[in-house]
N, C-alpha and C. Protein backbone atom coordinates (compact mmCIF):
# COMPACT_ATOMS: atom_id res chain seq x y z
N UNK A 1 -44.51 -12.03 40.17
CA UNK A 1 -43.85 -12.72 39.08
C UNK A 1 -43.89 -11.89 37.79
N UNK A 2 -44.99 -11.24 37.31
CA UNK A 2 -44.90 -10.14 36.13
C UNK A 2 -44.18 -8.99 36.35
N UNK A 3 -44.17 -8.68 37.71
CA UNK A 3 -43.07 -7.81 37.57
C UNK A 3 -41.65 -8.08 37.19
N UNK A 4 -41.05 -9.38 37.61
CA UNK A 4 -39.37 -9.99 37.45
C UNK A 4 -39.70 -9.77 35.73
N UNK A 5 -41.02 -10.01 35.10
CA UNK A 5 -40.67 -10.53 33.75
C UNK A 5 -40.52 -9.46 33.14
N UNK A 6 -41.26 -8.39 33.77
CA UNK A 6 -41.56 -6.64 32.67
C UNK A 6 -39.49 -6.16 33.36
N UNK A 7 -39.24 -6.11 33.89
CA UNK A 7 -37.80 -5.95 34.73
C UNK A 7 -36.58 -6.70 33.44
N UNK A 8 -36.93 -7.99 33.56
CA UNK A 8 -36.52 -8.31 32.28
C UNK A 8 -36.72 -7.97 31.10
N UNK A 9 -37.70 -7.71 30.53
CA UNK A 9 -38.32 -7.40 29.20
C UNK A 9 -37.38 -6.13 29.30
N UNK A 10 -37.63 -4.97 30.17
CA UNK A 10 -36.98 -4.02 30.26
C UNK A 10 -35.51 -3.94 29.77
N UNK A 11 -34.67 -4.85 30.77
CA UNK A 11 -33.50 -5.32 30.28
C UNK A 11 -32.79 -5.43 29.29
N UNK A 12 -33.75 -6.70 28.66
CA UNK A 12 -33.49 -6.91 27.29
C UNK A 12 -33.22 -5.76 26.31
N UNK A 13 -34.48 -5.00 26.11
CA UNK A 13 -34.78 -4.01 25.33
C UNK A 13 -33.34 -2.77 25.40
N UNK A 14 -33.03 -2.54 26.26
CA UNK A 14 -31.89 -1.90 26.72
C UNK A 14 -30.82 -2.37 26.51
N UNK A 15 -30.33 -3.20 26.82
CA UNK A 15 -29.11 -4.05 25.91
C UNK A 15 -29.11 -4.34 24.76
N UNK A 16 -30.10 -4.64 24.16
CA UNK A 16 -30.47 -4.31 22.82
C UNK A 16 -29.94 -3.47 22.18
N UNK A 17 -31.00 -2.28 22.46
CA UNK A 17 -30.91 -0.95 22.00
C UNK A 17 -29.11 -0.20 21.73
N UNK A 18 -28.54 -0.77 22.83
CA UNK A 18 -27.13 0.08 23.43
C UNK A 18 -26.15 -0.56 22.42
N UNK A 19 -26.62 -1.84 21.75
CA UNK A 19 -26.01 -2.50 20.81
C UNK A 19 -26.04 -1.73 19.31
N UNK A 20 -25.18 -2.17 18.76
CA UNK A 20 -25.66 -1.92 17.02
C UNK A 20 -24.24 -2.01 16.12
N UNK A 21 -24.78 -1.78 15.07
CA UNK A 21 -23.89 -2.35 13.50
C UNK A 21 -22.34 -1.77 13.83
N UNK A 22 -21.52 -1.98 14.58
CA UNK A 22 -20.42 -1.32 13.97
C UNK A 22 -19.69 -0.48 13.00
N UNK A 23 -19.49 0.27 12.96
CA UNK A 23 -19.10 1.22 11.78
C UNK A 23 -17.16 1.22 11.08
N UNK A 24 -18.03 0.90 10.17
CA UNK A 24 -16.66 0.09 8.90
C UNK A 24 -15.94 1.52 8.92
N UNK A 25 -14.86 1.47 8.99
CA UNK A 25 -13.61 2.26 8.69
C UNK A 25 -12.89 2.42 7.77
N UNK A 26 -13.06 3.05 6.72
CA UNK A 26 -12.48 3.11 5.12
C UNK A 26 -11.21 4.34 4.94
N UNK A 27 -10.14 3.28 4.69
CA UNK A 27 -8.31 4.00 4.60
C UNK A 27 -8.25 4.03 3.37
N UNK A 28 -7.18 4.83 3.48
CA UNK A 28 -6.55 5.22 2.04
C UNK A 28 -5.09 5.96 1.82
N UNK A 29 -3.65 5.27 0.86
CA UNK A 29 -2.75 5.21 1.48
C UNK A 29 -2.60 7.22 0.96
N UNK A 30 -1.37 7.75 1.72
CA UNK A 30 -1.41 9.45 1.21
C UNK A 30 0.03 9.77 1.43
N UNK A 31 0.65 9.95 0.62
CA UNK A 31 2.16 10.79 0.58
C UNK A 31 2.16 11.80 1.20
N UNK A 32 3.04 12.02 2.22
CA UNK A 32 3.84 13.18 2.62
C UNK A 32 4.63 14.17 2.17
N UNK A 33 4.58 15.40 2.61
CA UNK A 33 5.24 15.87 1.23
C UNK A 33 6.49 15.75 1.62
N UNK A 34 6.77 15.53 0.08
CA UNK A 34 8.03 15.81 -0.81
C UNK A 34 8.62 17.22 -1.13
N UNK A 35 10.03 16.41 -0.91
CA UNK A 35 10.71 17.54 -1.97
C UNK A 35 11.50 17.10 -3.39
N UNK A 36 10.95 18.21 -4.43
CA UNK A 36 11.48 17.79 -5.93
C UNK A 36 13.21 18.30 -6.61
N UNK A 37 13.02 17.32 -6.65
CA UNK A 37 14.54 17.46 -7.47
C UNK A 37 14.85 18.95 -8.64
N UNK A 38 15.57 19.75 -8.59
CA UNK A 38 15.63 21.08 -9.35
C UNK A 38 15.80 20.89 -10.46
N UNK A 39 16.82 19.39 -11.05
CA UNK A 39 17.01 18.91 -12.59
C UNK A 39 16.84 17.46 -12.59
N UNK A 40 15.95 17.26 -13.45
CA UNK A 40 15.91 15.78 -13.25
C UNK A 40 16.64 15.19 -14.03
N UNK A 41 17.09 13.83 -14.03
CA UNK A 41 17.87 13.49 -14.64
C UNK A 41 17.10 13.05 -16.38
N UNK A 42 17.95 12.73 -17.47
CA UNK A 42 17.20 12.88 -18.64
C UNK A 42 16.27 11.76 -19.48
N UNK A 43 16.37 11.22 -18.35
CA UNK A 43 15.22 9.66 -19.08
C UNK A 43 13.66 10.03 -18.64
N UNK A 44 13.32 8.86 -19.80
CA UNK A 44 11.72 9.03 -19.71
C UNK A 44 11.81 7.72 -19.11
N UNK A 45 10.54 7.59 -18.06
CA UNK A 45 10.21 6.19 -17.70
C UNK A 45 8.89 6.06 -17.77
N UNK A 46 8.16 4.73 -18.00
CA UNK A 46 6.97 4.57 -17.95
C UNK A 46 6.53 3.28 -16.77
N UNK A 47 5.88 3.30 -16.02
CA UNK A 47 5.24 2.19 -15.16
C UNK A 47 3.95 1.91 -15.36
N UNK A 48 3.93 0.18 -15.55
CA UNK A 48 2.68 -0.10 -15.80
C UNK A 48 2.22 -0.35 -14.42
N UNK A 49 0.51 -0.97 -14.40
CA UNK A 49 -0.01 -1.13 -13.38
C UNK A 49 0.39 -2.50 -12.80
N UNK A 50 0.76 -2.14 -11.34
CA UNK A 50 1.28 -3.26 -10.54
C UNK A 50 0.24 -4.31 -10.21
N UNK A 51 0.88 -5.89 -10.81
CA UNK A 51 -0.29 -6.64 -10.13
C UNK A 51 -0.28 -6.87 -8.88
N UNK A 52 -1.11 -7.99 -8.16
CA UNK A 52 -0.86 -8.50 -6.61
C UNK A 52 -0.97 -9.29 -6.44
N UNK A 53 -0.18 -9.94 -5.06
CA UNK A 53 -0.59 -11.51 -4.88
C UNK A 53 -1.99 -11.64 -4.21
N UNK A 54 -2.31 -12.69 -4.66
CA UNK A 54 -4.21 -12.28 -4.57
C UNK A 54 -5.04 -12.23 -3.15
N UNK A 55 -3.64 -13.06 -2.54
CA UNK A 55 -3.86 -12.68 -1.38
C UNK A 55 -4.34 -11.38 -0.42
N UNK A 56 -3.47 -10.40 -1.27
CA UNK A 56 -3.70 -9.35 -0.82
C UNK A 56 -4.41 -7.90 -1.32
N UNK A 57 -5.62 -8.96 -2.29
CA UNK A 57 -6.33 -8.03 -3.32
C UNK A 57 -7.85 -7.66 -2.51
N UNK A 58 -7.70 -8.57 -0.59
CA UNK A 58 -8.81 -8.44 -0.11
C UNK A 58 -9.03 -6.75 0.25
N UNK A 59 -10.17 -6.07 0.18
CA UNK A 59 -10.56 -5.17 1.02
C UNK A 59 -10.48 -5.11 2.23
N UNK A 60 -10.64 -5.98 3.08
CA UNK A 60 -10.20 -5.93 4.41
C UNK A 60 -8.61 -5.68 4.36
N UNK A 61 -8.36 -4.98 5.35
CA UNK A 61 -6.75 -4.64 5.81
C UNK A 61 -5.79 -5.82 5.93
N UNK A 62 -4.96 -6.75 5.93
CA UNK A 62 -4.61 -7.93 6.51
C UNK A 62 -3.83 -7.34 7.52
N UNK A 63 -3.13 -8.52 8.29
CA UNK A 63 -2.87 -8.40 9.47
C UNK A 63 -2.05 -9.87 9.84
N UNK A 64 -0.79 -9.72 10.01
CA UNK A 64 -0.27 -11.19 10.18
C UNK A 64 0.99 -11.19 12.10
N UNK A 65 1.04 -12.20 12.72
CA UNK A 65 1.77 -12.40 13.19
C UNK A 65 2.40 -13.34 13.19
N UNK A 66 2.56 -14.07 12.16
CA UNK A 66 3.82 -15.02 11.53
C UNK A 66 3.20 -15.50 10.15
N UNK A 67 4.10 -15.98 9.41
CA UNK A 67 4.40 -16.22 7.96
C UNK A 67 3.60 -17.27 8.02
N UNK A 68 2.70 -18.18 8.70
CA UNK A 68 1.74 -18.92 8.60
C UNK A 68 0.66 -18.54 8.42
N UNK A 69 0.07 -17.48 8.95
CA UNK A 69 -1.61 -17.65 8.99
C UNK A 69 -2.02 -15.97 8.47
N UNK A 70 -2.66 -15.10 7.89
CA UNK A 70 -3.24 -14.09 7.55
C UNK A 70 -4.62 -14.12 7.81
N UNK A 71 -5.10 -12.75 8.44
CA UNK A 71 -6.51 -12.68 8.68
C UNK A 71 -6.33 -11.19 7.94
N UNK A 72 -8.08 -10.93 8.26
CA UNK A 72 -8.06 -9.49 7.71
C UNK A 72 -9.49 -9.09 8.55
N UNK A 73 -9.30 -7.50 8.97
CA UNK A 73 -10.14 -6.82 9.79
C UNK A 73 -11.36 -6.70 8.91
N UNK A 74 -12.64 -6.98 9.63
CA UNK A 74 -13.69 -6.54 9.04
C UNK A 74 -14.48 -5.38 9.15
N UNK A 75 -13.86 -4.55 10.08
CA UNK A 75 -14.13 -3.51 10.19
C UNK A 75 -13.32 -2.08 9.50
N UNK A 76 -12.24 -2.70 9.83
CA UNK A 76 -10.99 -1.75 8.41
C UNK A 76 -10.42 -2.24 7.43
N UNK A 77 -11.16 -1.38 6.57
CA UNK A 77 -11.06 -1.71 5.15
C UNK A 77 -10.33 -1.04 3.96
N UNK A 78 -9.88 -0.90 3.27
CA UNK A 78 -9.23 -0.29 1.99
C UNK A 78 -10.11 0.33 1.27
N UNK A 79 -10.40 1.86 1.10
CA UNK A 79 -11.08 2.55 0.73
C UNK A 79 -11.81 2.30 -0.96
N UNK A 80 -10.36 1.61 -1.66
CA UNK A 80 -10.29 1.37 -3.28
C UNK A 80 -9.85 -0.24 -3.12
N UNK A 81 -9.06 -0.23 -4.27
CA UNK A 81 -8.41 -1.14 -4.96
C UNK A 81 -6.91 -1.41 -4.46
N UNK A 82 -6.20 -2.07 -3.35
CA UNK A 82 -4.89 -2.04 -2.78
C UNK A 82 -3.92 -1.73 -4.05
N UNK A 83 -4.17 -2.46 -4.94
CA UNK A 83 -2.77 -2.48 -6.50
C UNK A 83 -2.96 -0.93 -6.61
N UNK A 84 -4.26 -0.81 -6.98
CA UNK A 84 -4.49 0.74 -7.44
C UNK A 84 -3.97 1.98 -6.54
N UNK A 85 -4.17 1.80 -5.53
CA UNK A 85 -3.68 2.48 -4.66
C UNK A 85 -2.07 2.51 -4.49
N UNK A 86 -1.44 1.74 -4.78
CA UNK A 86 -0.20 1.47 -4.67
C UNK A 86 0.26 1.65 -5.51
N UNK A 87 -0.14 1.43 -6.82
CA UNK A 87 0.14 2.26 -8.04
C UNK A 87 0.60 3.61 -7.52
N UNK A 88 -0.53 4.68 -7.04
CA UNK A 88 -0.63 6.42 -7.50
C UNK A 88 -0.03 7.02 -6.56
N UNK A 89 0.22 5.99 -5.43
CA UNK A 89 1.61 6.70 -4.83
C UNK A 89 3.00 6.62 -5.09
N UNK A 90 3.21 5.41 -5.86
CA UNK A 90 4.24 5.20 -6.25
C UNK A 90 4.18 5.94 -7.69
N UNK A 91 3.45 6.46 -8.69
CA UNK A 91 3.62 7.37 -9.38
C UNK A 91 3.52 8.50 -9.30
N UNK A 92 2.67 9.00 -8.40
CA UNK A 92 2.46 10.42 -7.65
C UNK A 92 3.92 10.57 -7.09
N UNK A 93 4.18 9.76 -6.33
CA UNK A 93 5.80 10.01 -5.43
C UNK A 93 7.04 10.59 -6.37
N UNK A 94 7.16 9.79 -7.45
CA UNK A 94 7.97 9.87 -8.66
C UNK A 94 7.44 11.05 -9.62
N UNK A 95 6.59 11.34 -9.86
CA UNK A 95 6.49 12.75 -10.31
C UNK A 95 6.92 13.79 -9.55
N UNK A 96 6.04 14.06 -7.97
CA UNK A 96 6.61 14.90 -7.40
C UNK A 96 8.01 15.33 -6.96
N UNK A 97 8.71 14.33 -6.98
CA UNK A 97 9.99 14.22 -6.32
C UNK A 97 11.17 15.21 -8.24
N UNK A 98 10.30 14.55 -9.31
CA UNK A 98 10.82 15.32 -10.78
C UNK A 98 11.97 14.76 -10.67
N UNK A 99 11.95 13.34 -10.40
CA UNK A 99 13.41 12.82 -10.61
C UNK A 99 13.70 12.47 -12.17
N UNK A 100 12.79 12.35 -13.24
CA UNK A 100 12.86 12.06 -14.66
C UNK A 100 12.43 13.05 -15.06
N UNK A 101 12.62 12.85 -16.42
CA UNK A 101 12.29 13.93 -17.39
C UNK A 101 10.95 13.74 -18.01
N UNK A 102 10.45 12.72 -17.84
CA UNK A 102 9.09 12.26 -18.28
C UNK A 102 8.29 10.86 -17.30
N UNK A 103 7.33 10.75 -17.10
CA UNK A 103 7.14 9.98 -16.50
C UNK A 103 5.18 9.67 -16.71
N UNK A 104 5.49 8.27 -16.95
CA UNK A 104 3.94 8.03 -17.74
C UNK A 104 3.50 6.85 -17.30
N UNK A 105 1.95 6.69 -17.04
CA UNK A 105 1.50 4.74 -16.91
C UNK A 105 1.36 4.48 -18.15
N UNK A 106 2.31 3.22 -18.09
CA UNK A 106 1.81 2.50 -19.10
C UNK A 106 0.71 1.16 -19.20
N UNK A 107 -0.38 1.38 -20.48
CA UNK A 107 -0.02 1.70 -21.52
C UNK A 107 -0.20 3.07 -22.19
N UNK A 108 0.99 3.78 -22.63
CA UNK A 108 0.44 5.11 -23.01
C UNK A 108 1.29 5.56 -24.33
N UNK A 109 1.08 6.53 -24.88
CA UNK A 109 1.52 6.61 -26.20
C UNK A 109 2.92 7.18 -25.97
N UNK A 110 2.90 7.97 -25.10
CA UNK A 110 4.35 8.19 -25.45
C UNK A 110 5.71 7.54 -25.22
N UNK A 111 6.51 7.92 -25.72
CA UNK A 111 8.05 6.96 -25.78
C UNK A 111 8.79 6.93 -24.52
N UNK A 112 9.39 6.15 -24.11
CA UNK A 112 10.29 6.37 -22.83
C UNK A 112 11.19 5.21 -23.29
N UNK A 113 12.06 5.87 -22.28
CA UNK A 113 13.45 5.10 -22.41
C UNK A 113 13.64 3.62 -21.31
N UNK A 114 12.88 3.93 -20.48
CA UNK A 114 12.73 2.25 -19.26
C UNK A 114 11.35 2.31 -19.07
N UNK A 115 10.95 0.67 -19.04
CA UNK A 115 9.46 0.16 -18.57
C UNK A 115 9.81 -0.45 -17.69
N UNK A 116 8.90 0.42 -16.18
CA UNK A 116 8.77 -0.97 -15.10
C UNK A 116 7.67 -1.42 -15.10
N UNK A 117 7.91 -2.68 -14.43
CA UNK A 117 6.42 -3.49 -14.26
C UNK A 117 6.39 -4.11 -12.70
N UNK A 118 5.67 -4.95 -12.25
CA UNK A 118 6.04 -5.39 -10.96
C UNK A 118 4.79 -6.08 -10.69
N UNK A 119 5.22 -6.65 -9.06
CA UNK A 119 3.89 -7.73 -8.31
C UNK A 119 4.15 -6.98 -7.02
N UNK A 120 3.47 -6.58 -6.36
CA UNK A 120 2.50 -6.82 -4.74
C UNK A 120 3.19 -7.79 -4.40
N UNK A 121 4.27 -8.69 -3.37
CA UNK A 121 3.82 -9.66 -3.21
C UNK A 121 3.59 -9.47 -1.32
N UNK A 122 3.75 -8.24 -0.57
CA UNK A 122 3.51 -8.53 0.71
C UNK A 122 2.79 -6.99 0.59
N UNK A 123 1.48 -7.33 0.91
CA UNK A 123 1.17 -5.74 1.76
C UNK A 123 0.04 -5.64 2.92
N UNK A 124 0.95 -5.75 4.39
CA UNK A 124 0.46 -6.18 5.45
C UNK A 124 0.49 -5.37 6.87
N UNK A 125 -0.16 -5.34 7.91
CA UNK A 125 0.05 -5.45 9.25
C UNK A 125 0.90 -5.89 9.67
N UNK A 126 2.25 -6.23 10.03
CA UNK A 126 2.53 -7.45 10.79
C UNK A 126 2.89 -6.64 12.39
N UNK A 127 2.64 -7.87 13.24
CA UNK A 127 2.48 -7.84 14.84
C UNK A 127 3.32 -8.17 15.22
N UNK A 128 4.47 -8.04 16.03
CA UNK A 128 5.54 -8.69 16.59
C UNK A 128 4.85 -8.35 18.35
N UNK A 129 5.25 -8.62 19.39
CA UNK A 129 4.96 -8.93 20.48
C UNK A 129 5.31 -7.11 20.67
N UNK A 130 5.68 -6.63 20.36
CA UNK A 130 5.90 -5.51 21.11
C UNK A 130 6.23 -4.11 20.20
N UNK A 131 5.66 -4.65 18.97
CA UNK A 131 6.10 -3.23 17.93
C UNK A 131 4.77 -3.87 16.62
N UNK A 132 4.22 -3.14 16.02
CA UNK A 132 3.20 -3.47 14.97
C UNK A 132 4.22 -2.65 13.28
N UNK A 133 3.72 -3.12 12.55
CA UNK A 133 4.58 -2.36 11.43
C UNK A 133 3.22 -2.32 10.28
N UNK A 134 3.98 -1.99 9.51
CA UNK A 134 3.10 -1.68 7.79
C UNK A 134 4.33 -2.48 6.81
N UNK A 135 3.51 -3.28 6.14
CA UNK A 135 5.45 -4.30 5.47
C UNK A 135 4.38 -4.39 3.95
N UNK A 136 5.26 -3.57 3.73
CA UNK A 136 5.19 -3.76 1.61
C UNK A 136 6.10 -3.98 0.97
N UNK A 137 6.26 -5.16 -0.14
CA UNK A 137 6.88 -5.75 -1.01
C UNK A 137 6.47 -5.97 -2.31
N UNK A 138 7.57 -5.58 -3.06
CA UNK A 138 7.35 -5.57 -4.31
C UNK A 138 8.38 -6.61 -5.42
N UNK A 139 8.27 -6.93 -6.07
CA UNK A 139 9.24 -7.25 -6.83
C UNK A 139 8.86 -6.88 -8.32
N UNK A 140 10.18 -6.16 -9.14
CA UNK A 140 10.01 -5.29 -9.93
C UNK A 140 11.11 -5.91 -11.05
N UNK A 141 10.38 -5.28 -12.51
CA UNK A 141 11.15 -5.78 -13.39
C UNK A 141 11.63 -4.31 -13.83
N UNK A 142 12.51 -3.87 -14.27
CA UNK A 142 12.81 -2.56 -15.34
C UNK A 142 13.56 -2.98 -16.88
N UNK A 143 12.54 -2.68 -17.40
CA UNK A 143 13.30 -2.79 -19.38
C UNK A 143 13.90 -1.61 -19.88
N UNK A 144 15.35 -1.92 -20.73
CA UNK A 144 15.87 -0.61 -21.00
C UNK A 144 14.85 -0.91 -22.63
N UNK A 145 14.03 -0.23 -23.20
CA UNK A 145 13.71 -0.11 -24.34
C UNK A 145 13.89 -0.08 -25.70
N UNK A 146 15.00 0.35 -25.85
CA UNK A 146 15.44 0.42 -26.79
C UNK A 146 16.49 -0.89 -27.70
N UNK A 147 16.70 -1.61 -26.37
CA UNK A 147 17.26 -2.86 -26.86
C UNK A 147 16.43 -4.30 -26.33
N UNK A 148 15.01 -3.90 -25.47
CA UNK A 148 14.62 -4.72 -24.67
C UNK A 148 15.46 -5.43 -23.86
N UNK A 149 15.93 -4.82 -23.25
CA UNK A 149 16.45 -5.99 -22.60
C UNK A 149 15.87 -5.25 -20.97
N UNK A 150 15.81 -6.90 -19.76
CA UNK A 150 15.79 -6.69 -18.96
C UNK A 150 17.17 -6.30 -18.14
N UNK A 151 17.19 -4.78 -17.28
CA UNK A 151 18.24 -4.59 -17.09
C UNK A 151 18.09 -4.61 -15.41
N UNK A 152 17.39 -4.79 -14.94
CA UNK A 152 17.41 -4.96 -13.54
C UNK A 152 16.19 -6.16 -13.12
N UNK A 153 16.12 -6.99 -12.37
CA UNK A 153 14.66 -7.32 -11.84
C UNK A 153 14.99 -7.38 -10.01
N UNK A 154 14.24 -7.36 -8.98
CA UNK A 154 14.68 -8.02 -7.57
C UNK A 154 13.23 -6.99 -7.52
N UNK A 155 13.25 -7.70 -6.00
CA UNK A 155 12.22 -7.07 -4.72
C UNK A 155 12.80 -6.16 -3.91
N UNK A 156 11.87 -5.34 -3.70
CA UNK A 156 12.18 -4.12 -2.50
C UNK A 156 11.21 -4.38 -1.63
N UNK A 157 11.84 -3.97 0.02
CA UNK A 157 10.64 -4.72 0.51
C UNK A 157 10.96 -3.48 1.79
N UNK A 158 10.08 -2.49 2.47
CA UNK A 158 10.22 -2.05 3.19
C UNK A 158 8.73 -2.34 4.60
N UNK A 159 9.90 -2.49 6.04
CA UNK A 159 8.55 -2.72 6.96
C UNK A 159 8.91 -1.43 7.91
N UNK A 160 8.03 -1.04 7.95
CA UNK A 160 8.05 0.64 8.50
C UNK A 160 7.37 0.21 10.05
N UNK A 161 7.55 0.75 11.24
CA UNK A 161 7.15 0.66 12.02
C UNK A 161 6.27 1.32 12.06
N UNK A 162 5.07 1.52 13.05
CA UNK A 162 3.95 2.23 13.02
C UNK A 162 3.68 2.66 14.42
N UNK A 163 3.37 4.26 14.73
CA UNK A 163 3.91 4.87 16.08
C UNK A 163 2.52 3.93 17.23
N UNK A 164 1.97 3.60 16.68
CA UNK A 164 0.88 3.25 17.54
C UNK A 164 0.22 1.85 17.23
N UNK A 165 -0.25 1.06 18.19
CA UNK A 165 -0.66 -0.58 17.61
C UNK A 165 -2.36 -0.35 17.51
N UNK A 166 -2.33 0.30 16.47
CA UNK A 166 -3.82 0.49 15.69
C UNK A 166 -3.74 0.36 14.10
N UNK A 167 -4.92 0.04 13.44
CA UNK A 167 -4.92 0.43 12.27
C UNK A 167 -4.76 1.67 11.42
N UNK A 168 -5.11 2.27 12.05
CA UNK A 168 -4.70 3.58 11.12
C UNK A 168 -2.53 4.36 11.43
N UNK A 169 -2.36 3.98 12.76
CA UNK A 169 -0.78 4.16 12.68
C UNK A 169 -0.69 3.23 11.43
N UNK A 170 -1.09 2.13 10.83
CA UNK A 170 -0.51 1.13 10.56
C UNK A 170 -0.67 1.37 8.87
N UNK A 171 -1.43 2.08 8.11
CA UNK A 171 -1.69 3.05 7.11
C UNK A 171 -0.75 4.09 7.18
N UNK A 172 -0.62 4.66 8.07
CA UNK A 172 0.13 5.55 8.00
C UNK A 172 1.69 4.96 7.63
N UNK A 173 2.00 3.81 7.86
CA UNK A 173 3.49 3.14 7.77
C UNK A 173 3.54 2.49 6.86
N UNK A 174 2.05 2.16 6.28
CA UNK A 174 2.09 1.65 4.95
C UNK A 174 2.32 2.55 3.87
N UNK A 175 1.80 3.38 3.96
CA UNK A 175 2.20 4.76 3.47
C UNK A 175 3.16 5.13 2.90
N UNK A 176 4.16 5.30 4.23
CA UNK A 176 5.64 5.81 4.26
C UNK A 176 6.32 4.58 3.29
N UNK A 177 5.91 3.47 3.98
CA UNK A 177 6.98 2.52 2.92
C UNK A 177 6.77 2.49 1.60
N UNK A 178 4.89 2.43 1.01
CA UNK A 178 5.20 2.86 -0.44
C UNK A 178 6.12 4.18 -0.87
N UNK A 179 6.56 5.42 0.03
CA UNK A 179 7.30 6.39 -0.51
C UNK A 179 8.50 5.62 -0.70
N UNK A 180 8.71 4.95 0.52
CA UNK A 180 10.12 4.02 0.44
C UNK A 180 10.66 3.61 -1.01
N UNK A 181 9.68 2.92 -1.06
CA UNK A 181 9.63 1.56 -2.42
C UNK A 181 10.14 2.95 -3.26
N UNK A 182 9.22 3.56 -3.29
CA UNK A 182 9.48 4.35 -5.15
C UNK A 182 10.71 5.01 -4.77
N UNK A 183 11.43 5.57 -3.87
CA UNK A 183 12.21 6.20 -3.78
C UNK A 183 13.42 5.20 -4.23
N UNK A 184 13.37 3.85 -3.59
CA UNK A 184 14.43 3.09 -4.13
C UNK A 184 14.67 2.79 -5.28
N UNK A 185 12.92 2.32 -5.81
CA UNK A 185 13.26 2.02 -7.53
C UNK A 185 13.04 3.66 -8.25
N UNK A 186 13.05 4.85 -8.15
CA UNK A 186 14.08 5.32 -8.68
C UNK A 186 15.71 5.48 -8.39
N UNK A 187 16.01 5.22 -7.33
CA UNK A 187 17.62 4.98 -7.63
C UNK A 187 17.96 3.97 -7.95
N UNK A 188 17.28 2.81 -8.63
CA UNK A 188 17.67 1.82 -9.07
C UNK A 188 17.24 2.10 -10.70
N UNK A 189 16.30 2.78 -11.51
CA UNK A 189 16.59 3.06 -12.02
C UNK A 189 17.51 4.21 -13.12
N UNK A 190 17.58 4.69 -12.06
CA UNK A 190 18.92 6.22 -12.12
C UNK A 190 20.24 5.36 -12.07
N UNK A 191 20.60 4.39 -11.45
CA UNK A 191 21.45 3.72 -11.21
C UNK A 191 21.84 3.02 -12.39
N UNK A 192 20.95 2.73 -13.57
CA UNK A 192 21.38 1.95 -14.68
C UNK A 192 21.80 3.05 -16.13
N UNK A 193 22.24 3.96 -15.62
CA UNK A 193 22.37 4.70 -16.77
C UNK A 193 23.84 4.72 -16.48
């Protein structure tokens, strides 16, 4: 009978052991390169920092397969701040690309000719039965400055597919679509001149 129990004890200790903490996975979104425009066109623009829906201000990754319910991975996580992050690619993107003649966060001292501003309101996983994506949405205001006025507002909303049904394809498509986003709202604001 002490032997079945040391056999067990054994057991235990071994399954135990073979166990342990999982290791958290920390992303972070990264532009591809670009190519820059040879003349940019002659406006200054400034973008302030994008807020979010708070939903999606968690550190965990979210992850949805229908417009009802959101979870979020506890093992993959957002390296920073999602807004923040979504910010510096969408201003990183827009510098590199030298589609303006100036380009600044606001609040900052110097002058420009349009202020955007904007909300987060989707930045997700989503799962469809047979394809996973990266889906970011924004909705954006642009001010022409000089007369205040609002001259554009709407949402851009791009869902990028992602080559593989993992989290990190799924960064990677989140990625691409923030290039998306900025690429559109600069031709939307190139478009108002």
């Amino acid at each position: 009978m002490n032997k079945i129990r040391w056999i067990w004890l054994i057991l235990v200790i071994i399954i135990l052991g073979c166990g342990g903490t999982p290791i958290t996975n920390l992303y972070m979104l990264h532009m591809n390169q670009i190519t820059s425009e040879d003349s940019p066109s002659p406006i200054s623009v400034g973008i302030s920092p994008l807020s979010i829906n708070p939903v999606y201000s968690n550190h965990g990754i979210a992850y949805q397969q229908d417009p009802y319910q959101i979870q979020f991975y506890h093992y993959h996580q957002w390296a920073g701040n999602p807004a923040h992050m979504i910010d510096q690619v969408i201003l990183g993107y827009l510098k590199q690309t030298n589609k303006f003649s100036a380009l600044t966060q606001l609040p900052g001292q110097d002058k420009v000719d349009f202020a955007v501003s904007g909300q987060i309101l989707k930045f997700t996983e989503w799962n469809d039965a047979n394809q996973w994506y990266g889906w970011l949405e924004i909705d954006f205001q642009i001010f022409r400055i000089k007369d205040n006025k609002l001259i554009w507002r709407g949402q851009i909303s791009k869902k990028v597919p992602a080559q593989q049904k993992n989290p990190i394809s799924v960064v990677k498509a989140l990625s691409k679509a923030a290039q998306e986003v900025a690429e559109e709202l600069a031709e939307k604001i190139i478009s108002q001149l």
